[in-house]
PDB file of N, CA and C in Angstrom:
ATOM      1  N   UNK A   1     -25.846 -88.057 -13.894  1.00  0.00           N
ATOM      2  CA  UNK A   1     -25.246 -87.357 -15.008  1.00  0.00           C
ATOM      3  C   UNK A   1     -23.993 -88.123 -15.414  1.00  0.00           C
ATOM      4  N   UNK A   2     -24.331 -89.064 -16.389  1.00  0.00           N
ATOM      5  CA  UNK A   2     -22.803 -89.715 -16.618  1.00  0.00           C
ATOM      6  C   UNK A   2     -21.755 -88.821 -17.438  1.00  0.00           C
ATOM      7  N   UNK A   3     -20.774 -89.096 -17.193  1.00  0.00           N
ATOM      8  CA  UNK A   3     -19.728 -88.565 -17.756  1.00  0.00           C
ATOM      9  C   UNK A   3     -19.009 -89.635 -19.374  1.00  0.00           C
ATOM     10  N   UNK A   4     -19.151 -89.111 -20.280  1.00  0.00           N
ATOM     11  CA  UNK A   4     -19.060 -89.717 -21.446  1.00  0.00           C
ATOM     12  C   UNK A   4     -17.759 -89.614 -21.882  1.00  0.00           C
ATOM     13  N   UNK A   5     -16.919 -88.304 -21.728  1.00  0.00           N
ATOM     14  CA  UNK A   5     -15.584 -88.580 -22.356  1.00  0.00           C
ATOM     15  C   UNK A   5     -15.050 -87.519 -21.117  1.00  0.00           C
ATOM     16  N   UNK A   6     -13.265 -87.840 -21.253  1.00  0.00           N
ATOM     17  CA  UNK A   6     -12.533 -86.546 -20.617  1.00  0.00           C
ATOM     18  C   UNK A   6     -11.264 -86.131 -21.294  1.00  0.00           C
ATOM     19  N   UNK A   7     -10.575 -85.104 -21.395  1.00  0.00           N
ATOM     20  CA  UNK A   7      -9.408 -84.781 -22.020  1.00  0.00           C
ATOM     21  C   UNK A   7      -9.349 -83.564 -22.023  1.00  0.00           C
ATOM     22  N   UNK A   8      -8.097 -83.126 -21.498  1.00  0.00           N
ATOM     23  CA  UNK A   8      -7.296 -81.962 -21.424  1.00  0.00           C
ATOM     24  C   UNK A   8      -7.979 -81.104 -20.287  1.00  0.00           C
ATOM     25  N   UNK A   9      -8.902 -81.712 -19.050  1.00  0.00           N
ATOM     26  CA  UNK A   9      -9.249 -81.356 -18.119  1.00  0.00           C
ATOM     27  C   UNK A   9     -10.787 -80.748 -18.693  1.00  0.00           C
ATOM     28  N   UNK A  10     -11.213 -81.152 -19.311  1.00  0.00           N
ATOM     29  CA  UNK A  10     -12.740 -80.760 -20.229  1.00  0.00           C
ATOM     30  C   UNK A  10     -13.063 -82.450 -19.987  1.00  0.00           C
ATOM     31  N   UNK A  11     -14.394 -81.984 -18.978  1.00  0.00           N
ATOM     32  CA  UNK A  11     -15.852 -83.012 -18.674  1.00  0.00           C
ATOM     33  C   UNK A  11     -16.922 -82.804 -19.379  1.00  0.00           C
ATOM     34  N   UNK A  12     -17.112 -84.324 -20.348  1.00  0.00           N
ATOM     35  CA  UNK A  12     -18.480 -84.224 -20.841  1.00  0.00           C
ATOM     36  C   UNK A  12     -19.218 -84.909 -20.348  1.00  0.00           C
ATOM     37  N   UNK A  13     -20.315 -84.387 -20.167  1.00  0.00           N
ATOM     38  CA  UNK A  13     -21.864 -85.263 -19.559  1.00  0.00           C
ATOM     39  C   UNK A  13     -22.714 -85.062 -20.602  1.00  0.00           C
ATOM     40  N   UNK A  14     -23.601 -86.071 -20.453  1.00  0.00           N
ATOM     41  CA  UNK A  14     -24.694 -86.292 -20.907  1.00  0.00           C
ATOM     42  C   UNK A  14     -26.109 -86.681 -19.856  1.00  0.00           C
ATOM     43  N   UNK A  15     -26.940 -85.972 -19.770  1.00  0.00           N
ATOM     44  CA  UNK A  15     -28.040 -86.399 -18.212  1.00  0.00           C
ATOM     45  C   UNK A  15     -29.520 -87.288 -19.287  1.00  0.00           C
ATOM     46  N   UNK A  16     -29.814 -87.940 -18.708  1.00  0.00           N
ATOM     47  CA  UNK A  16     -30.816 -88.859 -19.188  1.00  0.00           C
ATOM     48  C   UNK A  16     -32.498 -87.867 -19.158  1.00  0.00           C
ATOM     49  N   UNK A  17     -33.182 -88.539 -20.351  1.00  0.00           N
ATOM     50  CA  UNK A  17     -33.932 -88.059 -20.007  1.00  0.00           C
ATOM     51  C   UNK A  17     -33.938 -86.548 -20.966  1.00  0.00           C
ATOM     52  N   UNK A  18     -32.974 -85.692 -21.009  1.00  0.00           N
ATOM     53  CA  UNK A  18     -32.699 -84.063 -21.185  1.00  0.00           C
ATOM     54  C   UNK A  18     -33.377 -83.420 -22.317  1.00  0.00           C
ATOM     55  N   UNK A  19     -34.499 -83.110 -22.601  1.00  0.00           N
ATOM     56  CA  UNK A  19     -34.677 -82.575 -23.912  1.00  0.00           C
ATOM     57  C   UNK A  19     -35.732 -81.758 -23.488  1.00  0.00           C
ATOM     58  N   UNK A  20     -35.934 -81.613 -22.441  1.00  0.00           N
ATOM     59  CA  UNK A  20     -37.403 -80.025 -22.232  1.00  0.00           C
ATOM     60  C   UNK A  20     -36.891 -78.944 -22.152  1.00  0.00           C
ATOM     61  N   UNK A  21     -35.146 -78.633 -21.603  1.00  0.00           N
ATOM     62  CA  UNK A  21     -34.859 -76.967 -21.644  1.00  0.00           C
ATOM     63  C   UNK A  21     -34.860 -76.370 -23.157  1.00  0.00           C
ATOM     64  N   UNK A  22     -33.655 -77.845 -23.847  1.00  0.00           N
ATOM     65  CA  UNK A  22     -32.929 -77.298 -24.967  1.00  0.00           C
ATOM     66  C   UNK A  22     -33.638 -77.766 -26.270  1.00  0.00           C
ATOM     67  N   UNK A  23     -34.549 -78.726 -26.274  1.00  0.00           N
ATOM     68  CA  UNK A  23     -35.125 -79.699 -27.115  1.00  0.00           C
ATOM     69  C   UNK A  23     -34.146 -79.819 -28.269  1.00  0.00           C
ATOM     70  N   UNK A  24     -32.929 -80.070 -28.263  1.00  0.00           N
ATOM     71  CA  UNK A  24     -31.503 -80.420 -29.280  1.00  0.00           C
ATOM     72  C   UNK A  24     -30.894 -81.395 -29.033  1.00  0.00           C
ATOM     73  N   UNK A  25     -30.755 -81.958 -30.001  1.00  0.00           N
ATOM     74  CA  UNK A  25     -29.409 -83.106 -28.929  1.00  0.00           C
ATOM     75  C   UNK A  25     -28.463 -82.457 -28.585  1.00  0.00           C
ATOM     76  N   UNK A  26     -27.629 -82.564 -27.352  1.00  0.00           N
ATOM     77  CA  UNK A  26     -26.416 -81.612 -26.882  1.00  0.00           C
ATOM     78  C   UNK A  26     -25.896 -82.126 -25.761  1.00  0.00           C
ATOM     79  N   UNK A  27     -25.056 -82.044 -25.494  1.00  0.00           N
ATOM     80  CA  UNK A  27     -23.816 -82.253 -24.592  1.00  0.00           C
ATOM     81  C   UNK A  27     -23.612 -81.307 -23.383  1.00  0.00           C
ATOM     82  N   UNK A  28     -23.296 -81.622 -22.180  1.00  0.00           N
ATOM     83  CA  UNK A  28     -23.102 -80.640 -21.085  1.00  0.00           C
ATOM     84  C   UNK A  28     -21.329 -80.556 -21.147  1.00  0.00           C
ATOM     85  N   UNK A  29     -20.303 -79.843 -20.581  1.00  0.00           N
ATOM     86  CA  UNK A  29     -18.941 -80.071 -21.287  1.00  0.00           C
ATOM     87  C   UNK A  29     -19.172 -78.761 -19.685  1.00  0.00           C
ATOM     88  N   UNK A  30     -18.275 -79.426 -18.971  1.00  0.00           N
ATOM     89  CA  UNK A  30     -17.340 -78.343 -17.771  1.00  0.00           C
ATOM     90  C   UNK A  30     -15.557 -78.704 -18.019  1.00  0.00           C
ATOM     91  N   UNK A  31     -15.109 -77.207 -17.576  1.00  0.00           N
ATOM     92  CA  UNK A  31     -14.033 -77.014 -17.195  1.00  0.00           C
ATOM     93  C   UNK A  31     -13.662 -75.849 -16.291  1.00  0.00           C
ATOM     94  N   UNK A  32     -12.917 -76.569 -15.458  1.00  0.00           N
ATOM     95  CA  UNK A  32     -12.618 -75.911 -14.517  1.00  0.00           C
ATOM     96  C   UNK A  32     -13.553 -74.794 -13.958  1.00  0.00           C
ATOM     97  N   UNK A  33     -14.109 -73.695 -13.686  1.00  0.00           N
ATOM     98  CA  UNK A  33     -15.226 -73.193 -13.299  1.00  0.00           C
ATOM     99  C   UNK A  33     -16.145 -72.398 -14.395  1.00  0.00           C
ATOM    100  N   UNK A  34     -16.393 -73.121 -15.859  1.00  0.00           N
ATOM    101  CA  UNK A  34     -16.912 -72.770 -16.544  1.00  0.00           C
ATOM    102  C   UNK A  34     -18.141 -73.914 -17.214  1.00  0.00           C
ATOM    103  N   UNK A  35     -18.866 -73.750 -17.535  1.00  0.00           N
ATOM    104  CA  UNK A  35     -19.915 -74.884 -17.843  1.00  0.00           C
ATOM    105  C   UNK A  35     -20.476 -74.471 -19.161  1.00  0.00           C
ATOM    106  N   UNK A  36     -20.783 -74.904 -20.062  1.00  0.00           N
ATOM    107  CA  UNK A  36     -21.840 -74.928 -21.254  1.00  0.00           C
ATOM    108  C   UNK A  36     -22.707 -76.008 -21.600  1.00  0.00           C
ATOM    109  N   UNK A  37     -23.322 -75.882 -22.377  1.00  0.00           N
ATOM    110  CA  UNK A  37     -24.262 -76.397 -23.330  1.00  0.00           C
ATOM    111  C   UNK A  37     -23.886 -76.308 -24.865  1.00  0.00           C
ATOM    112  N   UNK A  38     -23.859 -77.620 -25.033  1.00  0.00           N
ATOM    113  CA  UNK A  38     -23.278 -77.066 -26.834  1.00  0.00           C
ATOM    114  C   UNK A  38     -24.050 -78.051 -27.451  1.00  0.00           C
ATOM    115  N   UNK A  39     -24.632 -78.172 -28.786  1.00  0.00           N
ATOM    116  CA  UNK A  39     -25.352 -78.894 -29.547  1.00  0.00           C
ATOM    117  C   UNK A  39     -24.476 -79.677 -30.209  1.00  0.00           C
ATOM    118  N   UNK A  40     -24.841 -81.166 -30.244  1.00  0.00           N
ATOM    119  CA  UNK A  40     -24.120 -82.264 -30.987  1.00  0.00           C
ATOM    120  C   UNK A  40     -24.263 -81.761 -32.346  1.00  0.00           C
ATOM    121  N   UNK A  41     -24.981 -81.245 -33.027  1.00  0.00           N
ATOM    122  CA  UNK A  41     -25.158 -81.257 -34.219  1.00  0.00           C
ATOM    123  C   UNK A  41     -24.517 -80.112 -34.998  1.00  0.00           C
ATOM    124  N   UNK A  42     -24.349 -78.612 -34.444  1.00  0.00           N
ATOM    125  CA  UNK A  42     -22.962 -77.725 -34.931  1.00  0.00           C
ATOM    126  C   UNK A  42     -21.974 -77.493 -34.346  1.00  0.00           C
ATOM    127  N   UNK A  43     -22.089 -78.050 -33.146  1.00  0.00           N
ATOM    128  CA  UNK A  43     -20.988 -77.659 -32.162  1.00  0.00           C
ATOM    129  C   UNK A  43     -21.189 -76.266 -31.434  1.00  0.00           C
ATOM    130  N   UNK A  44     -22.069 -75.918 -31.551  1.00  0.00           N
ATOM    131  CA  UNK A  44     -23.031 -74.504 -30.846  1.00  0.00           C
ATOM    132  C   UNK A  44     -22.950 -73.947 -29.781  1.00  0.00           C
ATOM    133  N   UNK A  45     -22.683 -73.446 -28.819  1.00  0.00           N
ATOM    134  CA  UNK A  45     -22.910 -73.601 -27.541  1.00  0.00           C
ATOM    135  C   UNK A  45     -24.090 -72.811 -27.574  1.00  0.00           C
ATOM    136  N   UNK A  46     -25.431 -73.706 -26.608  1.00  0.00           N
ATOM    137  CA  UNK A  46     -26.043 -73.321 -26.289  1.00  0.00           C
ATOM    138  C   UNK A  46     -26.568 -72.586 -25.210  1.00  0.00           C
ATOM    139  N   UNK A  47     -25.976 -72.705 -24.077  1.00  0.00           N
ATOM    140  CA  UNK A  47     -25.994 -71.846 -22.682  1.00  0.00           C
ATOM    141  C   UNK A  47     -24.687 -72.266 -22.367  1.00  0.00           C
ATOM    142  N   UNK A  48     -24.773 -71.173 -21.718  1.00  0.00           N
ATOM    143  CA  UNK A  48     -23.227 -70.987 -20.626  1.00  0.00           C
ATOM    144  C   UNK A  48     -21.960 -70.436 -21.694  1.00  0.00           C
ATOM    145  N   UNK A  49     -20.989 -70.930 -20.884  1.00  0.00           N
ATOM    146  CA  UNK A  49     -19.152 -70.485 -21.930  1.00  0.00           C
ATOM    147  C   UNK A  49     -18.274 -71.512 -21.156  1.00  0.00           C
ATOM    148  N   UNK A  50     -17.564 -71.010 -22.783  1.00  0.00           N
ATOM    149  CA  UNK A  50     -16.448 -72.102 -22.391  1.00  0.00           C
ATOM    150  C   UNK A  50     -14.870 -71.292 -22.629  1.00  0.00           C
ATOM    151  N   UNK A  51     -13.513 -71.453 -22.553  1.00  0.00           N
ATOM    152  CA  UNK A  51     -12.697 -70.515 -22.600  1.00  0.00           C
ATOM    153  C   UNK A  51     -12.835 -70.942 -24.131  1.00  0.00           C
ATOM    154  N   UNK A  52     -12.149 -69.937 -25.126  1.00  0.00           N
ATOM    155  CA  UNK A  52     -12.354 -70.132 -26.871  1.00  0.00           C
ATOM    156  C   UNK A  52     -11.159 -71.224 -27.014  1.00  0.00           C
ATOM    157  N   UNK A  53     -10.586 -71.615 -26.450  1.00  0.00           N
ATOM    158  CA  UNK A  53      -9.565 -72.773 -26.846  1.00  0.00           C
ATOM    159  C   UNK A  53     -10.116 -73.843 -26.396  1.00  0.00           C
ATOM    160  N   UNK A  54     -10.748 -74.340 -24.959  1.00  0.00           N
ATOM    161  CA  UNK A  54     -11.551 -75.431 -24.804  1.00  0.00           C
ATOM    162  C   UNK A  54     -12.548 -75.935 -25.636  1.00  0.00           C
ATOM    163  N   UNK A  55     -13.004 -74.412 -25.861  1.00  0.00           N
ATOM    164  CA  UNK A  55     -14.370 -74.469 -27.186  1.00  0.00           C
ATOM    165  C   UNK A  55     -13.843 -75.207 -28.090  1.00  0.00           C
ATOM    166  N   UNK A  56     -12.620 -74.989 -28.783  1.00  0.00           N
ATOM    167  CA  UNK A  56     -12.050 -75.772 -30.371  1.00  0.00           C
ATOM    168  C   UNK A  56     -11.950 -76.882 -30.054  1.00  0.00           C
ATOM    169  N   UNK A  57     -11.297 -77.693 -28.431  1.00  0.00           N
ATOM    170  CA  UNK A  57     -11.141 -79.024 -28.410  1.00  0.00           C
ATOM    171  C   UNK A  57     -12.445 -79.937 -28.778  1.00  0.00           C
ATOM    172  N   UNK A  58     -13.353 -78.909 -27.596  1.00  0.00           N
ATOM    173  CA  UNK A  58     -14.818 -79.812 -27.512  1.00  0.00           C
ATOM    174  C   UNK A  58     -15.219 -79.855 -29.222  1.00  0.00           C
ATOM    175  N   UNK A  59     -15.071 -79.254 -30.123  1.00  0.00           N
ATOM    176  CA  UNK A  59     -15.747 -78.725 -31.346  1.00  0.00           C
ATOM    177  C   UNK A  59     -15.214 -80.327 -32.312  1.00  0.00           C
ATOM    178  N   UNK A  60     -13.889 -79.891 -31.965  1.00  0.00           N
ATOM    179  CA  UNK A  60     -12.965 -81.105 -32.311  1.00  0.00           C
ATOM    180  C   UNK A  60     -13.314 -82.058 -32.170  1.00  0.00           C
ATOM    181  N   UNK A  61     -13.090 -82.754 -31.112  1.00  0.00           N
ATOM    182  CA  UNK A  61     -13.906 -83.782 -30.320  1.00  0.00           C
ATOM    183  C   UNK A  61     -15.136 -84.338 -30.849  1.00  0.00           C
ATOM    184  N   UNK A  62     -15.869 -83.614 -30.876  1.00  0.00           N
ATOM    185  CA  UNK A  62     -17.518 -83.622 -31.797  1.00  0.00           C
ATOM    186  C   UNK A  62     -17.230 -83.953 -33.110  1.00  0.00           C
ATOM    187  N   UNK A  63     -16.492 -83.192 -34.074  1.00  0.00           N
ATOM    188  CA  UNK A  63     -16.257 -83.840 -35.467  1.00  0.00           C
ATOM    189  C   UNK A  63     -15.762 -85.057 -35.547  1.00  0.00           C
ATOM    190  N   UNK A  64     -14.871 -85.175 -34.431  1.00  0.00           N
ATOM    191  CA  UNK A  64     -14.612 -86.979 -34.910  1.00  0.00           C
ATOM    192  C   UNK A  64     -15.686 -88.186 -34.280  1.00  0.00           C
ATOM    193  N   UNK A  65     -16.004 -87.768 -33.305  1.00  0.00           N
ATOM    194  CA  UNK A  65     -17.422 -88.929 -32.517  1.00  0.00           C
ATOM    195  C   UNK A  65     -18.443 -88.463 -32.704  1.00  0.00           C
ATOM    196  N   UNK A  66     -18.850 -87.541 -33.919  1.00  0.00           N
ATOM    197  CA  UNK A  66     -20.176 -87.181 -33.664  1.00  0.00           C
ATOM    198  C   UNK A  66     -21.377 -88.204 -33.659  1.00  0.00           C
ATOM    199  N   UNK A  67     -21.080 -89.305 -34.139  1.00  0.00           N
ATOM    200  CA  UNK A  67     -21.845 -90.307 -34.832  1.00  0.00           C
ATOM    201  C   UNK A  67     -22.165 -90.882 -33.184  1.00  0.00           C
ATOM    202  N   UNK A  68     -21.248 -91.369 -33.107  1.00  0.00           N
ATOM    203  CA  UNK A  68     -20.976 -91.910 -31.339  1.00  0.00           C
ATOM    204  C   UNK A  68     -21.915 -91.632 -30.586  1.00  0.00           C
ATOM    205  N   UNK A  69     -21.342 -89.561 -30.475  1.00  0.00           N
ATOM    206  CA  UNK A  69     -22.334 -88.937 -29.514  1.00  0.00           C
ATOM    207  C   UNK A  69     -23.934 -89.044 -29.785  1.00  0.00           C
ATOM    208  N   UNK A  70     -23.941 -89.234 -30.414  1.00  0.00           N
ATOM    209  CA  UNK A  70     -25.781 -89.025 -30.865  1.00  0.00           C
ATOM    210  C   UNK A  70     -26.355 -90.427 -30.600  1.00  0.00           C
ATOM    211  N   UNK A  71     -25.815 -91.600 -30.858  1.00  0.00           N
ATOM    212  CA  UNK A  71     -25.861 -92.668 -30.639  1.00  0.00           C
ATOM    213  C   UNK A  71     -26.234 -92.812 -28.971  1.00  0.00           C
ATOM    214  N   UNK A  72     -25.255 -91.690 -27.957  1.00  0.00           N
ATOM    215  CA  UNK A  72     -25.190 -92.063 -26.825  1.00  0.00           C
ATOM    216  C   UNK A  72     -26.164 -91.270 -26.773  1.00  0.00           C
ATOM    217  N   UNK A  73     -26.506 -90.199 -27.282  1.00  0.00           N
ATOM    218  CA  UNK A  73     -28.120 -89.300 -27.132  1.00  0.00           C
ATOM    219  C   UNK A  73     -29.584 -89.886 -27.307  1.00  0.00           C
ATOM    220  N   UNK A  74     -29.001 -90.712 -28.212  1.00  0.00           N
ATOM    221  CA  UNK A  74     -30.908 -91.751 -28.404  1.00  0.00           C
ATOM    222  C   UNK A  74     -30.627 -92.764 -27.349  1.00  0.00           C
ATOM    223  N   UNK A  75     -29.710 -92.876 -26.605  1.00  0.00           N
ATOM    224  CA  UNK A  75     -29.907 -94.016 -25.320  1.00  0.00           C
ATOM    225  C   UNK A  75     -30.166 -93.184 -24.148  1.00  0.00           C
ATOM    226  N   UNK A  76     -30.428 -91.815 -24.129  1.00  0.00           N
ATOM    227  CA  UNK A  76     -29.981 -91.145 -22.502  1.00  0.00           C
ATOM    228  C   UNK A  76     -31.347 -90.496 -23.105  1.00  0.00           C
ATOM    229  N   UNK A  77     -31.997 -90.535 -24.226  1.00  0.00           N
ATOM    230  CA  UNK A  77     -33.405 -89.585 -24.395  1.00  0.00           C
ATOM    231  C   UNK A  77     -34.291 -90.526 -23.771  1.00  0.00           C
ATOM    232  N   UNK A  78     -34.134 -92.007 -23.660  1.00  0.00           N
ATOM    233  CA  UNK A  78     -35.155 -93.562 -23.836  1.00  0.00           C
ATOM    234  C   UNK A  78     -34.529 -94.191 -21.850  1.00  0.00           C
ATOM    235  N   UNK A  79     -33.414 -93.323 -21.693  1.00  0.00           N
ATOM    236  CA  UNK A  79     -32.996 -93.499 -19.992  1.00  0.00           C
ATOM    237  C   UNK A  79     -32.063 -94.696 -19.821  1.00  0.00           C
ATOM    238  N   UNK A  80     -31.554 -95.438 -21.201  1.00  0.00           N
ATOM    239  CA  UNK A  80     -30.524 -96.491 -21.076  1.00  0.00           C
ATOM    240  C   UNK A  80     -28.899 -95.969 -20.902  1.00  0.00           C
ATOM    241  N   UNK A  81     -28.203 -97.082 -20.427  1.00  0.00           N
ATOM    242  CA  UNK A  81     -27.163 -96.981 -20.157  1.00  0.00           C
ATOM    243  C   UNK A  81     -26.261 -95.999 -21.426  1.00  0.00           C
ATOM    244  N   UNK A  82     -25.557 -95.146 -21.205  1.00  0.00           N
ATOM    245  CA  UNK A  82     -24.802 -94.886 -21.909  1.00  0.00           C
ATOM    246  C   UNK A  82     -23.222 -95.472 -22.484  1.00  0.00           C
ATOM    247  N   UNK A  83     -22.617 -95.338 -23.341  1.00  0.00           N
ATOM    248  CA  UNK A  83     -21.109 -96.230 -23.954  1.00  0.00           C
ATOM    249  C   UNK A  83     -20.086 -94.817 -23.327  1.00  0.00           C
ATOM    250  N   UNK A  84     -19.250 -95.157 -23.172  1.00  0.00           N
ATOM    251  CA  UNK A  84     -18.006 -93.774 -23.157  1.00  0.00           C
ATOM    252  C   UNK A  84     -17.303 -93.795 -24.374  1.00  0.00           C
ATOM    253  N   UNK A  85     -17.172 -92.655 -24.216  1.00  0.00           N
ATOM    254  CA  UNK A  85     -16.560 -92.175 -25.997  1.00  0.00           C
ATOM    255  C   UNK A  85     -15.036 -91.705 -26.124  1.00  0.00           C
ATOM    256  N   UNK A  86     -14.301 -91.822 -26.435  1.00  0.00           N
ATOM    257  CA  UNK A  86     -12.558 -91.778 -26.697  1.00  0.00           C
ATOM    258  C   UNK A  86     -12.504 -90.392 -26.383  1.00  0.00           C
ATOM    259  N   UNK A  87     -11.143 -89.910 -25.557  1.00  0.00           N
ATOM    260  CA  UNK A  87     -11.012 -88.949 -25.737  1.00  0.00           C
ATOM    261  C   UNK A  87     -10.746 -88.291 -26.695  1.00  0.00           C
ATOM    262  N   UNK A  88     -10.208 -87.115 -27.214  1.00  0.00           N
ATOM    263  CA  UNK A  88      -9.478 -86.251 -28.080  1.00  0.00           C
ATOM    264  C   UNK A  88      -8.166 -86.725 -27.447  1.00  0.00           C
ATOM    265  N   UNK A  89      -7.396 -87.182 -28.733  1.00  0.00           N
ATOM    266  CA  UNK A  89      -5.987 -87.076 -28.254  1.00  0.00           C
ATOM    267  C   UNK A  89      -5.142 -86.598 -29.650  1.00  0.00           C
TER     268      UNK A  89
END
């Protein structure tokens, strides 16, 4: 499960391979003892929670690399190496 970006104590992963639970492109994103699923494409969360202020970073985050992230999604659907992506700062 590589880890693609970090900031403000919010872990994003991306796992290779991933598209039979959620069939979306999407992002795994932990903090501290909370985990989600959120879709690259609205910023969604799809399973789990996140606190509502982590939520805005990750959301954030996504509007400016979205291009990035998806980029790193057609390499982790095909099982290639993934790029790391800038934090939010």
């Amino acid at each position: 499960m590589p880890i693609i970006s970090m900031f403000y104590s919010v872990v994003v992963y991306m796992f290779f391979y991933d598209t039979q639970k959620h069939h979306l492109p999407h992002i795994h994103v932990e903090y501290a003892e909370y985990t989600a699923v959120v879709g690259i494409d609205d910023g969604v969360i799809l399973d789990g929670h996140l606190p509502k202020n982590k939520m805005k970073l990750v959301q954030a985050w996504l509007e400016i690399h979205r291009e990035e992230v998806m980029a790193d999604w057609n390499l982790a659907v095909r099982g290639m190496p993934l790029a790391k992506i800038d934090p939010l700062r």
